[in-house]
C-alpha atoms as a PDB file:
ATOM      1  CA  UNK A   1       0.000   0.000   0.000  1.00  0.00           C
ATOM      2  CA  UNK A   2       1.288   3.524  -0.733  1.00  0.00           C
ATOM      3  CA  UNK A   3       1.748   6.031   1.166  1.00  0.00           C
ATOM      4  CA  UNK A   4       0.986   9.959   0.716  1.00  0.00           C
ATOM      5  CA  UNK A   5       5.317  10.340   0.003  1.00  0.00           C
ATOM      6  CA  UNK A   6       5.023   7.672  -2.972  1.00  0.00           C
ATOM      7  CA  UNK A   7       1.627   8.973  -4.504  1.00  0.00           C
ATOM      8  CA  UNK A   8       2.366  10.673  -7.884  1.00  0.00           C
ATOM      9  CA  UNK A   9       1.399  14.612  -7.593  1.00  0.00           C
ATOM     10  CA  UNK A  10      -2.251  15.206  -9.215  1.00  0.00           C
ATOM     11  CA  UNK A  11      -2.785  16.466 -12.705  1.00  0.00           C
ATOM     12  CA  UNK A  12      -3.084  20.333 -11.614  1.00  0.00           C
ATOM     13  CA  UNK A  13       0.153  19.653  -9.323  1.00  0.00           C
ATOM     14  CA  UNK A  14       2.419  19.598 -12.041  1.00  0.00           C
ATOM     15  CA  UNK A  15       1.569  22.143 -14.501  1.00  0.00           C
ATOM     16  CA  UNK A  16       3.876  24.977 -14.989  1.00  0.00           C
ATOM     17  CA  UNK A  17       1.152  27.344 -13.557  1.00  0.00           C
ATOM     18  CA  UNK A  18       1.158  25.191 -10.381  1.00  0.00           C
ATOM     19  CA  UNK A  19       4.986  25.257 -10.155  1.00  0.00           C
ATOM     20  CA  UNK A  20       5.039  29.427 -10.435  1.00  0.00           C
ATOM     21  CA  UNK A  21       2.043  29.718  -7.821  1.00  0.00           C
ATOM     22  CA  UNK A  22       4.607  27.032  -5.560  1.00  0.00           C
ATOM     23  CA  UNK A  23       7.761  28.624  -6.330  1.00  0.00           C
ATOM     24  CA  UNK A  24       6.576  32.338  -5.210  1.00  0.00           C
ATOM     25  CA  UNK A  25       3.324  31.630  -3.139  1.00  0.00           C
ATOM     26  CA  UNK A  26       3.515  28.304  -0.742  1.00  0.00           C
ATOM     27  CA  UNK A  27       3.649  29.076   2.552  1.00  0.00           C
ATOM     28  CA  UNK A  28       7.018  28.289   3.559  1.00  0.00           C
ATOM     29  CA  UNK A  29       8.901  28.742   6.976  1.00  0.00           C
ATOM     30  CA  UNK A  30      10.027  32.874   8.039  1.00  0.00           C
ATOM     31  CA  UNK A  31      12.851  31.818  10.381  1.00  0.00           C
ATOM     32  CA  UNK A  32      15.742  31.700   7.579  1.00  0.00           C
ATOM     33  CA  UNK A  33      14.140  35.280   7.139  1.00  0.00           C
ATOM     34  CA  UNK A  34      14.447  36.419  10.618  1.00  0.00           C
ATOM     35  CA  UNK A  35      18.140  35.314   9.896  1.00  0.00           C
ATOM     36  CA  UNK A  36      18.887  37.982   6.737  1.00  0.00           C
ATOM     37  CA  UNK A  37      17.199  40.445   8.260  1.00  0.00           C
ATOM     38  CA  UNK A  38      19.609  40.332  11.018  1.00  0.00           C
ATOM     39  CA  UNK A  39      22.229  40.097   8.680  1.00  0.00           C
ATOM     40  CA  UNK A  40      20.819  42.750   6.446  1.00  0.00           C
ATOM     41  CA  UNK A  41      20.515  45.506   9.694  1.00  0.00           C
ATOM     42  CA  UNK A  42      24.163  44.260  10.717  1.00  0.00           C
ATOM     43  CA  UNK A  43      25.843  44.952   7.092  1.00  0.00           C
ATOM     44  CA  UNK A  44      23.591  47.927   6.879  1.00  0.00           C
ATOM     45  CA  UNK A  45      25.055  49.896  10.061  1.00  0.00           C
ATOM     46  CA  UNK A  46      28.643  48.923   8.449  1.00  0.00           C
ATOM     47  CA  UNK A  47      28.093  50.585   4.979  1.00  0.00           C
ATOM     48  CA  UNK A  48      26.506  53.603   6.484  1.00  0.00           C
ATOM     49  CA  UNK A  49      29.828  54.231   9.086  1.00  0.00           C
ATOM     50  CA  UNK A  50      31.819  53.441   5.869  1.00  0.00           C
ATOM     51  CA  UNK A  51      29.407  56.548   4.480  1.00  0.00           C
ATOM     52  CA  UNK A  52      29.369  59.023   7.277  1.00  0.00           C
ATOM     53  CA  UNK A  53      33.116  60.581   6.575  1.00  0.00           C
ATOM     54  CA  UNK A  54      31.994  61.456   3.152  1.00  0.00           C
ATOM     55  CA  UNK A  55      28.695  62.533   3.743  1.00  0.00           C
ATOM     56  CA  UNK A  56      29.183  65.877   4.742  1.00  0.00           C
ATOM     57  CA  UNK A  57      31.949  66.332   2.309  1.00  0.00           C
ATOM     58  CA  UNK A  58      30.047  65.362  -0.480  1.00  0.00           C
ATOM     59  CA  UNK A  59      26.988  66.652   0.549  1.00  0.00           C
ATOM     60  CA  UNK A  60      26.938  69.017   3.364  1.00  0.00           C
ATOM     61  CA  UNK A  61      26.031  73.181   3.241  1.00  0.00           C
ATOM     62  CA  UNK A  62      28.896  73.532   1.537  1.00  0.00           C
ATOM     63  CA  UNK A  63      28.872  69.958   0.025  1.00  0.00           C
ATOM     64  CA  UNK A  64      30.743  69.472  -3.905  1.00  0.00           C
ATOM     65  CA  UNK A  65      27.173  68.361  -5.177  1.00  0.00           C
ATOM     66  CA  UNK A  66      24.450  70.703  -4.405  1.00  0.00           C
ATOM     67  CA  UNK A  67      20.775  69.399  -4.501  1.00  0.00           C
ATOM     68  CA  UNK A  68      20.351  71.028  -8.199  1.00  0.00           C
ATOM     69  CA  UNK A  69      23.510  69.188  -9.380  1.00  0.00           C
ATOM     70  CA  UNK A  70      22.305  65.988  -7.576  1.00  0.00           C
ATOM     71  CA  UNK A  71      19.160  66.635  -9.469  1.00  0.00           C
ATOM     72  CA  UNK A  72      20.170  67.243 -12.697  1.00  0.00           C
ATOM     73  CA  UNK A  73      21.488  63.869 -13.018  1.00  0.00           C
ATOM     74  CA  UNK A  74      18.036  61.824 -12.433  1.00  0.00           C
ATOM     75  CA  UNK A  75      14.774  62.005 -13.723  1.00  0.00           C
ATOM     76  CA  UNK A  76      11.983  64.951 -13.125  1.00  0.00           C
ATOM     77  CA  UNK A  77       9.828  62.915 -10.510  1.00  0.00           C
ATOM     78  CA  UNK A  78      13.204  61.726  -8.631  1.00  0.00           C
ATOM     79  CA  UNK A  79      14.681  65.267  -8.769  1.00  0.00           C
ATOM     80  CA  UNK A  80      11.465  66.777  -7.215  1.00  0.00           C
ATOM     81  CA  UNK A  81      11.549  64.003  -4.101  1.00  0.00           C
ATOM     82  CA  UNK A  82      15.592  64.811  -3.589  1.00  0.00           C
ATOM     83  CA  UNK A  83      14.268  68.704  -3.174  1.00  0.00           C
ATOM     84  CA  UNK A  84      11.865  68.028  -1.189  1.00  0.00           C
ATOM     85  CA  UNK A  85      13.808  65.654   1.116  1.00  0.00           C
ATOM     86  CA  UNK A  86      17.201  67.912   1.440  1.00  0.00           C
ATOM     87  CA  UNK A  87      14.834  70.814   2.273  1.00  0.00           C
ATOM     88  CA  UNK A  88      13.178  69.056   5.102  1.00  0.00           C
ATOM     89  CA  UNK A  89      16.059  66.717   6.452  1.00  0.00           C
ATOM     90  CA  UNK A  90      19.421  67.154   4.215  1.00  0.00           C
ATOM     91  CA  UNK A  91      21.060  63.814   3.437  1.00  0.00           C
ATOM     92  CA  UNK A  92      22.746  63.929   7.043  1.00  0.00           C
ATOM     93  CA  UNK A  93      18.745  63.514   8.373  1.00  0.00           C
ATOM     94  CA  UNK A  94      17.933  60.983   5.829  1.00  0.00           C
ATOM     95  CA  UNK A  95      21.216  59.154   7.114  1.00  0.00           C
ATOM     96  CA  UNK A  96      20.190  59.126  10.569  1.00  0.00           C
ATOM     97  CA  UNK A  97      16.554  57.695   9.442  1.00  0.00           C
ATOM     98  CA  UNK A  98      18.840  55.323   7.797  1.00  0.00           C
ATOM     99  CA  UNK A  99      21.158  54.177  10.707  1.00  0.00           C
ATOM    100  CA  UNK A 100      18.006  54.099  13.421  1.00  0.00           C
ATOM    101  CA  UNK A 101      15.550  51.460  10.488  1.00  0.00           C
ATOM    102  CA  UNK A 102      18.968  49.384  10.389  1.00  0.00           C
ATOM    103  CA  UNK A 103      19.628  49.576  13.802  1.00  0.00           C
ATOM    104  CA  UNK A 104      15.621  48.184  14.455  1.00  0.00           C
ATOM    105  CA  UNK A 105      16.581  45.751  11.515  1.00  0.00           C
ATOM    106  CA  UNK A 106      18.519  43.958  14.108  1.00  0.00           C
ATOM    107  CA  UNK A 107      16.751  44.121  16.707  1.00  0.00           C
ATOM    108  CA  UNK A 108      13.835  42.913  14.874  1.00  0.00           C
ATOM    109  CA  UNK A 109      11.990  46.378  16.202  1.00  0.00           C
ATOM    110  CA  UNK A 110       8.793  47.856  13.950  1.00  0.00           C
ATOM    111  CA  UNK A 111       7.928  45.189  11.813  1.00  0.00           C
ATOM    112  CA  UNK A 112       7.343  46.203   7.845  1.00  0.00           C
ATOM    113  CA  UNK A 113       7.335  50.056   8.664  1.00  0.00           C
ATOM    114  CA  UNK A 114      11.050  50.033   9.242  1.00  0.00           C
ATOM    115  CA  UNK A 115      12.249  47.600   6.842  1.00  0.00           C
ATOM    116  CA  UNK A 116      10.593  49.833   4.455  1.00  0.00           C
ATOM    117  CA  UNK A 117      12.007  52.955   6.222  1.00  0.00           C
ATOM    118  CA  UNK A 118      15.037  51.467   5.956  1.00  0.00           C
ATOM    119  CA  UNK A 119      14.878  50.883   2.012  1.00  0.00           C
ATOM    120  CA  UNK A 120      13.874  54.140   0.992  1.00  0.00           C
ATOM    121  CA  UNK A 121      15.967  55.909   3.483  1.00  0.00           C
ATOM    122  CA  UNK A 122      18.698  54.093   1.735  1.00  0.00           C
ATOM    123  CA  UNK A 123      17.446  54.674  -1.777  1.00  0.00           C
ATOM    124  CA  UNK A 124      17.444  58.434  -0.981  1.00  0.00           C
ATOM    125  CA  UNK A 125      21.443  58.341  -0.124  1.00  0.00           C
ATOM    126  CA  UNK A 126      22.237  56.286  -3.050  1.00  0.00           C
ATOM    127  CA  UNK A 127      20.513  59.273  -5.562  1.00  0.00           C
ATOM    128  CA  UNK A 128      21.676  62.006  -3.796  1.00  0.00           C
ATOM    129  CA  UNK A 129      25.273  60.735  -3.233  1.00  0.00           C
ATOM    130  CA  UNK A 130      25.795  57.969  -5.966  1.00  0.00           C
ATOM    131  CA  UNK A 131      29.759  58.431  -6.073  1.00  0.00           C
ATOM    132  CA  UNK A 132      29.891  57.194  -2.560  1.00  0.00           C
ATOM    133  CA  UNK A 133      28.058  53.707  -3.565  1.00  0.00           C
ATOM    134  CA  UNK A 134      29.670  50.545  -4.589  1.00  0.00           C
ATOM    135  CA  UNK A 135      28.068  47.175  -5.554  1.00  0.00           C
ATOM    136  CA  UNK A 136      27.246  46.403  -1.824  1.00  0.00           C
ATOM    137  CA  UNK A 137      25.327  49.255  -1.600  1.00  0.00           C
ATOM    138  CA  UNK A 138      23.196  48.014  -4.868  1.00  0.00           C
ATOM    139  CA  UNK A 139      23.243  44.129  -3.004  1.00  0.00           C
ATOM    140  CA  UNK A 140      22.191  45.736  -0.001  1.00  0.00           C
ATOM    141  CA  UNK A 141      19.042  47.633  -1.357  1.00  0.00           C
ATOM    142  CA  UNK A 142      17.946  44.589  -2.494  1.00  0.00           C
ATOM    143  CA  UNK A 143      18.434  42.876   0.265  1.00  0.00           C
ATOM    144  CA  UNK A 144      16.293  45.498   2.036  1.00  0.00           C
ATOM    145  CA  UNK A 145      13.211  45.355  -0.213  1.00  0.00           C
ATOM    146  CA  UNK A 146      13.282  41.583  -0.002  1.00  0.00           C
ATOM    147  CA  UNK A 147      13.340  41.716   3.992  1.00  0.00           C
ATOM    148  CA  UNK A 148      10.700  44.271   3.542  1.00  0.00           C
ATOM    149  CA  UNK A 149       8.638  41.872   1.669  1.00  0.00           C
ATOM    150  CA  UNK A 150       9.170  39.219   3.890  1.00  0.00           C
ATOM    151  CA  UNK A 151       7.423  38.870   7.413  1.00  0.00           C
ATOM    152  CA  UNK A 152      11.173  39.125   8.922  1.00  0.00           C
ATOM    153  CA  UNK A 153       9.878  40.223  12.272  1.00  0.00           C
ATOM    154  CA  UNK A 154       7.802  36.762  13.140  1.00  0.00           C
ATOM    155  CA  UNK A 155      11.107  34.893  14.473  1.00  0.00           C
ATOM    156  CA  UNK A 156      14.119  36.590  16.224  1.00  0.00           C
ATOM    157  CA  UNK A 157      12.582  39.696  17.167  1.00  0.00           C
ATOM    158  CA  UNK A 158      11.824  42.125  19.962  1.00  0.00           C
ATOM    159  CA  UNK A 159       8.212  42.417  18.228  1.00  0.00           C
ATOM    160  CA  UNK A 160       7.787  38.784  18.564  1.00  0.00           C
ATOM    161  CA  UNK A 161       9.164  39.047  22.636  1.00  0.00           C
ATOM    162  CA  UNK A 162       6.452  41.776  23.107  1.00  0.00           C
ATOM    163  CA  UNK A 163       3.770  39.923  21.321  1.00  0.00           C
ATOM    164  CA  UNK A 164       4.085  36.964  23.417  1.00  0.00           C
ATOM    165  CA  UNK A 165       4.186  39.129  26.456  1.00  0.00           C
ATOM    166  CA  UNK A 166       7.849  38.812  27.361  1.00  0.00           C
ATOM    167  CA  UNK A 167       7.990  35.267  26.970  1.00  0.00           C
ATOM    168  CA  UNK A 168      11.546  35.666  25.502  1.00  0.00           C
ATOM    169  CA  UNK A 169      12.238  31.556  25.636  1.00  0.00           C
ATOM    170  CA  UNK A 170       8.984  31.038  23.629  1.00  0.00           C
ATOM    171  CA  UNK A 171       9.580  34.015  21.331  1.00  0.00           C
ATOM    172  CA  UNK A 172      13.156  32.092  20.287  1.00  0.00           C
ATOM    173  CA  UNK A 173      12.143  28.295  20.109  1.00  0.00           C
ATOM    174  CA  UNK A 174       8.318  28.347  19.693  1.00  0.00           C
ATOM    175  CA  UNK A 175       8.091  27.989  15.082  1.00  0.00           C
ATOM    176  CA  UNK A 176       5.954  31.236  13.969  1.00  0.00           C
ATOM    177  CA  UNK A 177       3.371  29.997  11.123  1.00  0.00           C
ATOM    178  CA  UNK A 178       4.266  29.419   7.612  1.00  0.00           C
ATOM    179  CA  UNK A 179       3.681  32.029   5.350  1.00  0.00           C
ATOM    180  CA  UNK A 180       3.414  32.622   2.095  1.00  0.00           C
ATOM    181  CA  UNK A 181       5.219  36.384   1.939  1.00  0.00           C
ATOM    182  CA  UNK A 182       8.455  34.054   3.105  1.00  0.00           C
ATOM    183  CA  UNK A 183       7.735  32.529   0.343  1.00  0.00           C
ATOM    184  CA  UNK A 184       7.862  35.324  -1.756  1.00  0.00           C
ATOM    185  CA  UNK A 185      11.065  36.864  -0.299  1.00  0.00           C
ATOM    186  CA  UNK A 186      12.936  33.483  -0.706  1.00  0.00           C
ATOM    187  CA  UNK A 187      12.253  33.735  -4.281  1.00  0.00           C
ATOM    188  CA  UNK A 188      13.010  37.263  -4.782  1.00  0.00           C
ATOM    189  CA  UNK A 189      16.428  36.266  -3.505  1.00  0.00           C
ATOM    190  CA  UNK A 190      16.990  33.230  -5.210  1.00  0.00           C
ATOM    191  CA  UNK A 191      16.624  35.339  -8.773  1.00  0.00           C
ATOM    192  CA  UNK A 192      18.872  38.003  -7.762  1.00  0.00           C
ATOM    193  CA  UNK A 193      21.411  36.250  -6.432  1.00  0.00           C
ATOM    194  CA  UNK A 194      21.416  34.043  -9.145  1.00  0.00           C
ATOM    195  CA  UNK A 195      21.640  37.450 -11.426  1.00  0.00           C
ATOM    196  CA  UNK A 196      23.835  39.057  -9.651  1.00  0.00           C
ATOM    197  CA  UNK A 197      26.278  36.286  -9.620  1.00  0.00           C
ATOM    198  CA  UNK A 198      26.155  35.498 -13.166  1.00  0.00           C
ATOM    199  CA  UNK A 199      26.334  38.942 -13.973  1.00  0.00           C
ATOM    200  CA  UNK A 200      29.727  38.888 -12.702  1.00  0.00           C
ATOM    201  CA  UNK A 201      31.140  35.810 -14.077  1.00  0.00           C
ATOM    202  CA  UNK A 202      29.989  37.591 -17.510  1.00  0.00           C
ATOM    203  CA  UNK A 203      31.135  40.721 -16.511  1.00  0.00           C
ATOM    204  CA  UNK A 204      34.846  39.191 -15.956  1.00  0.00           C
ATOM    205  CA  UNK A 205      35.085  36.688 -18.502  1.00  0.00           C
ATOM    206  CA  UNK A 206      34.524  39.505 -21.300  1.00  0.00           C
ATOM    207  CA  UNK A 207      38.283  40.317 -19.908  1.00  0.00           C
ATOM    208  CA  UNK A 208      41.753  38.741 -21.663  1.00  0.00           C
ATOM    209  CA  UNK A 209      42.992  38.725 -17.978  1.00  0.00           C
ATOM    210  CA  UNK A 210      40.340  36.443 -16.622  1.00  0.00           C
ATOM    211  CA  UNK A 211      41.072  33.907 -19.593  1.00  0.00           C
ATOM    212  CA  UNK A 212      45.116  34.117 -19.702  1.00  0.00           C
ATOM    213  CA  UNK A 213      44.900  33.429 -15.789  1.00  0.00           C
ATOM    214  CA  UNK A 214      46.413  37.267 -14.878  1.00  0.00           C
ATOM    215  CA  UNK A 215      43.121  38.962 -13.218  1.00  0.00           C
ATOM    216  CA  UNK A 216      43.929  38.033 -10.031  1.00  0.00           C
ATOM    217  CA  UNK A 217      47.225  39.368 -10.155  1.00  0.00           C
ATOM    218  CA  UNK A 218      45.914  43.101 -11.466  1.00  0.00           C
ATOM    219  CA  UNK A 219      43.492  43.062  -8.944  1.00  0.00           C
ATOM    220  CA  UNK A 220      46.110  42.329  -5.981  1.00  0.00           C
ATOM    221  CA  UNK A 221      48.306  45.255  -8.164  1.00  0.00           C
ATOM    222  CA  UNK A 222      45.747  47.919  -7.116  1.00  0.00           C
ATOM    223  CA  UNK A 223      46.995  49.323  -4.470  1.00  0.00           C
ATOM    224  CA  UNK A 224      44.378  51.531  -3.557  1.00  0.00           C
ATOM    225  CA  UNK A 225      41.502  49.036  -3.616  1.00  0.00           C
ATOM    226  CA  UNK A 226      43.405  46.052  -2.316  1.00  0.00           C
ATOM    227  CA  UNK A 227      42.229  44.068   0.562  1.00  0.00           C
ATOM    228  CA  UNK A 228      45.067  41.507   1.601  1.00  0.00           C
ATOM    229  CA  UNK A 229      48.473  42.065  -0.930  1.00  0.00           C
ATOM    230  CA  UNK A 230      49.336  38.722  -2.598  1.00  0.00           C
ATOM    231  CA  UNK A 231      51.360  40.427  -5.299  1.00  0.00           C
ATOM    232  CA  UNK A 232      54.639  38.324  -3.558  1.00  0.00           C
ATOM    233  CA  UNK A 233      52.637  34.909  -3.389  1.00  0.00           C
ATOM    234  CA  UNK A 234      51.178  35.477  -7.053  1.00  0.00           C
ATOM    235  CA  UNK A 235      55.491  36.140  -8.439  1.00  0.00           C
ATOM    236  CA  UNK A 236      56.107  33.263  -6.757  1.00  0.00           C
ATOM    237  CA  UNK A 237      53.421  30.633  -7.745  1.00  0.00           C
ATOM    238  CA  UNK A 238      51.875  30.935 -11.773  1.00  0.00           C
ATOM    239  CA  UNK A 239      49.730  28.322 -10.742  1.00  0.00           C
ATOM    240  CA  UNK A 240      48.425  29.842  -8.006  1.00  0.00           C
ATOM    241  CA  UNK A 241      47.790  32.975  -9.973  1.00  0.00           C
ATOM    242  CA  UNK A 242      45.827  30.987 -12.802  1.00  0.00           C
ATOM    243  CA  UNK A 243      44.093  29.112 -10.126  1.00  0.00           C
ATOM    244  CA  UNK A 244      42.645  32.229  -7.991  1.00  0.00           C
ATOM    245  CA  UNK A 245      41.837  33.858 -11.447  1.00  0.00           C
ATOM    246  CA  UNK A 246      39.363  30.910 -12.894  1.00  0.00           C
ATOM    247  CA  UNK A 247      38.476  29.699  -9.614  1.00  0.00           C
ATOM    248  CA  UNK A 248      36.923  33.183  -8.843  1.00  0.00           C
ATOM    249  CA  UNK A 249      34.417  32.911 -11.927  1.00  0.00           C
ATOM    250  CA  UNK A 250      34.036  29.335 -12.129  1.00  0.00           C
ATOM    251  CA  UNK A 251      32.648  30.127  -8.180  1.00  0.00           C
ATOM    252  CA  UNK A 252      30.081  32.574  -9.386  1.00  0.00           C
ATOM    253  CA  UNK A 253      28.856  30.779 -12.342  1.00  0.00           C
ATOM    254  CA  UNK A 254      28.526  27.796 -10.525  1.00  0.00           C
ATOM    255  CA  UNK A 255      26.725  29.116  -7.769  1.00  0.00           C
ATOM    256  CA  UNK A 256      24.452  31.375 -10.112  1.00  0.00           C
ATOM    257  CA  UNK A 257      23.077  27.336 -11.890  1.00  0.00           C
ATOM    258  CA  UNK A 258      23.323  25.571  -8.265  1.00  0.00           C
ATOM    259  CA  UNK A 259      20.409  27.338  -7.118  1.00  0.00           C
ATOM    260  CA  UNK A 260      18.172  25.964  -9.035  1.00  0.00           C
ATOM    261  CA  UNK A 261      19.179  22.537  -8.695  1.00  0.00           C
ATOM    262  CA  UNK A 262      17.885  21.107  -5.539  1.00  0.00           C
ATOM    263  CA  UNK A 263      20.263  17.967  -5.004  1.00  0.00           C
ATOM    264  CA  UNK A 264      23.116  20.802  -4.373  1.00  0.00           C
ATOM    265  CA  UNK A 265      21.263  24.199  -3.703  1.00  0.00           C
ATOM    266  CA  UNK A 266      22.448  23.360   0.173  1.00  0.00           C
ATOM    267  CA  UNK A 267      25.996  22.640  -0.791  1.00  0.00           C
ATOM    268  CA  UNK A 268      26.233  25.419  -3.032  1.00  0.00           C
ATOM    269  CA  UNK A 269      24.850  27.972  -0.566  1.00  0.00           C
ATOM    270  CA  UNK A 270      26.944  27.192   2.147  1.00  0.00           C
ATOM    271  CA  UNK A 271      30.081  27.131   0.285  1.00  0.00           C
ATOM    272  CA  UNK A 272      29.229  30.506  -0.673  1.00  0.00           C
ATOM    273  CA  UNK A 273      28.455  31.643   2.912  1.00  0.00           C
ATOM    274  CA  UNK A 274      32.521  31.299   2.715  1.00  0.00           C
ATOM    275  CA  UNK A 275      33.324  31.561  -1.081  1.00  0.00           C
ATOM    276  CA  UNK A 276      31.447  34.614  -1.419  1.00  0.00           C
ATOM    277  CA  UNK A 277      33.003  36.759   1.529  1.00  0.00           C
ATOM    278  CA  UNK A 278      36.843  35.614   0.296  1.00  0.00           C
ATOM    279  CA  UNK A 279      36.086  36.766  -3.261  1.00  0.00           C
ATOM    280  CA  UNK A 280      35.509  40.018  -2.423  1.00  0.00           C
ATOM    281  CA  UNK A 281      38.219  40.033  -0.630  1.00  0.00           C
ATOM    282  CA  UNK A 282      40.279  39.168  -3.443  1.00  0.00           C
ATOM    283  CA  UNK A 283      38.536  41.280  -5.972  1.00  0.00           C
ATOM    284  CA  UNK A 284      38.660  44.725  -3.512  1.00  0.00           C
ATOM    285  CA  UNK A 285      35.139  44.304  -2.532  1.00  0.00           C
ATOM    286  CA  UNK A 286      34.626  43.007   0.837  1.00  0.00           C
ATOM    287  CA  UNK A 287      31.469  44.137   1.286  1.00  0.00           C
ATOM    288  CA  UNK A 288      29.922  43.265  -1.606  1.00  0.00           C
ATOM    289  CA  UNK A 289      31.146  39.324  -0.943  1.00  0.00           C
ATOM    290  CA  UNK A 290      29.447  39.688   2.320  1.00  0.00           C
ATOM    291  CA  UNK A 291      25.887  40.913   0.979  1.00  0.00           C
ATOM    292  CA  UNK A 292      26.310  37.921  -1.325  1.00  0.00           C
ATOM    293  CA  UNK A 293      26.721  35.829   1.351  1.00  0.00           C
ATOM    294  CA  UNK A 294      23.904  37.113   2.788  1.00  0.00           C
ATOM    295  CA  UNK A 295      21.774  36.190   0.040  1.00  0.00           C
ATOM    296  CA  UNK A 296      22.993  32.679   0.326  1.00  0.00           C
ATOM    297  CA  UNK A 297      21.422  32.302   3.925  1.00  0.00           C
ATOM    298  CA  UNK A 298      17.930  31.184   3.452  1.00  0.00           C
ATOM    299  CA  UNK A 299      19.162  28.075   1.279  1.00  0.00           C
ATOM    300  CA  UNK A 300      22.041  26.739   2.836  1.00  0.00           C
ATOM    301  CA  UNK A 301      19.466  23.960   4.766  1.00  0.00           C
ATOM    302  CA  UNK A 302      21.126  25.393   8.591  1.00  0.00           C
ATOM    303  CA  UNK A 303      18.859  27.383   9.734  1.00  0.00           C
ATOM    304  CA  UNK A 304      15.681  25.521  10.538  1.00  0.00           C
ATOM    305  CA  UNK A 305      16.068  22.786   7.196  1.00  0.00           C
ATOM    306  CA  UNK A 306      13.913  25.775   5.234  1.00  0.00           C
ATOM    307  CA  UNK A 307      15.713  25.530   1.986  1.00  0.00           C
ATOM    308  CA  UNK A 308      15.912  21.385   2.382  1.00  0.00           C
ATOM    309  CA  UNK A 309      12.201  20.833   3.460  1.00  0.00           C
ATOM    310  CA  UNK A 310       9.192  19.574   1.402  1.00  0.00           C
ATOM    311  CA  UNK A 311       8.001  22.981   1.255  1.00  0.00           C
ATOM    312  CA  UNK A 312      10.373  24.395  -1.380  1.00  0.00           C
ATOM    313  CA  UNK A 313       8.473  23.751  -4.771  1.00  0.00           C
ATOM    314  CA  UNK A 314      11.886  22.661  -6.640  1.00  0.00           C
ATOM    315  CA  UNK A 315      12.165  19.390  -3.559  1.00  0.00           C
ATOM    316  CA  UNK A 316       8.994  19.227  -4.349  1.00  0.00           C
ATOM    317  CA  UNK A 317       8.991  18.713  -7.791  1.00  0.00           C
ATOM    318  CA  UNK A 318      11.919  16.240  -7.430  1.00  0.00           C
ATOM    319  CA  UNK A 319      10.492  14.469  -4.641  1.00  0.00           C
ATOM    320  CA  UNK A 320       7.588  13.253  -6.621  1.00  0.00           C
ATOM    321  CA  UNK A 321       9.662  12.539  -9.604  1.00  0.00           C
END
């Protein structure tokens, strides 16, 4: 006799319209969730210190770019909310907003009002001051919107301590109810991460360096950007020059595919919780390897099985295959 596990899916189970309602709509677990949006408030707080030498320099009373030159350069309808926003609060205001919806990003403080504070807020800086921003900043806008989406707040959170009245042990361990905008934000980050990542291996391989195995040694050249200098271990070792240089796109590319694959989605995602922080150390981007690492969280299968579990539509799929 079979069981429900060995029962082939019905007939309106495995159309492609069922898939995309699964993939972005089936309740799924928040916890992994609660997770980035811890991560998300933490890397936050560190680009916007990184910002705050600049800030005034760029952008103060006596700033290099006034608000007319900052609004020359974007549309009519942007231009018109930059005006209004450095007349009321200047960009040092907005980046106060800013540091406060990060700092309640951690915390797990204000539910989808702050994450979505914290977004625009963020937004704001990166069109008034977009010579201060680097690819984390881009990774980490996403990142916001996504947490915004999701209900980040349910696990992990000072909302969910004063919701259950102070129970703080109940708060932590006690599983908050699937839901489907989880769901949602999972998949958001699955397709920009996957993007992202092979827009980089593209990016890179359009470069003579990254075939002839010498990109790793021009990026450890640049002084000025350079994390960690290997210039003396790259003269010494071709081979490990070549290897660093097509490991660093083979990484990407793989990890881009090995989402979607569910046998190694787990594998992939942790190696990247890793792989992802040393490339950017090695390309002069540390921060931008950590918010990629960040987007690897949710389907790395260690926090709470989410990414493993029945309830992602791609097990699923394979599962009843």
């Amino acid at each position: 006799m079979s069981g429900p596990a060995d029962r082939a899916p019905a007939p309106d189970d495995r159309g492609l319209g069922a898939v995309w309602m699964r993939f972005w709509f089936e309740p799924t677990d928040p916890r992994p969730l609660a997770l980035v949006r811890i991560l998300v408030g933490l890397l936050g707080l560190a680009l916007l210190w990184s910002w705050q030498a600049d800030l005034g320099r760029w952008c103060g009373p006596e700033g290099l770019v006034t608000p007319a030159s900052a609004a020359a350069w974007v549309s009519r309808g942007d231009g018109a909310w930059l005006a209004v926003v450095d007349a009321a609060l200047g960009p040092r205001g907005v980046w106060a907003i800013a540091v406060a919806s990060f700092a309640a990003l951690v915390v797990g403080a204000g539910g989808t009002v702050v994450a979505v504070t914290a977004a625009c807020s963020l937004s704001l800086l990166l069109h008034r001051a977009p010579m201060l921003a680097g690819p984390a900043d881009d990774c980490l806008v996403i990142l916001t919107w996504c947490t915004a989406v999701a209900p980040a707040t349910r696990a992990l959170s000072l909302d969910r301590v004063l919701a259950g009245r102070g129970r703080v042990a109940s708060a932590v361990i006690a599983p908050p109810a699937p839901s489907w905008r989880a769901r949602l934000a999972t998949g958001l980050l699955q397709v920009h991460a996957s993007v992202i990542a092979l827009a980089a291996a593209t990016a890179q391989l359009k470069g003579d360096a990254w075939w002839d195995g010498t990109a790793a040694w021009w990026l450890a050249a640049r002084a000025e950007s350079r994390v960690v200098d290997l210039t003396s271990a790259y003269a010494g070792s071709t081979y490990l020059m070549n290897l660093v240089t097509h490991a660093i796109p083979a990484f990407e590319a793989a990890f881009a595919v090995g989402l979607w694959a569910s046998a190694v989605r787990p594998a992939i995602a942790r190696l990247g919780l890793v792989a992802w922080p040393a490339v950017g150390v090695l390309v002069g981007e540390p921060f931008w390897g950590l918010a990629m690492a960040v987007f690897a969280v949710p389907f790395t299968g260690l926090a709470w099985g989410a990414a493993a579990s029945p309830s992602h539509p791609v097990t699923r799929r394979a599962g009843a295959a």
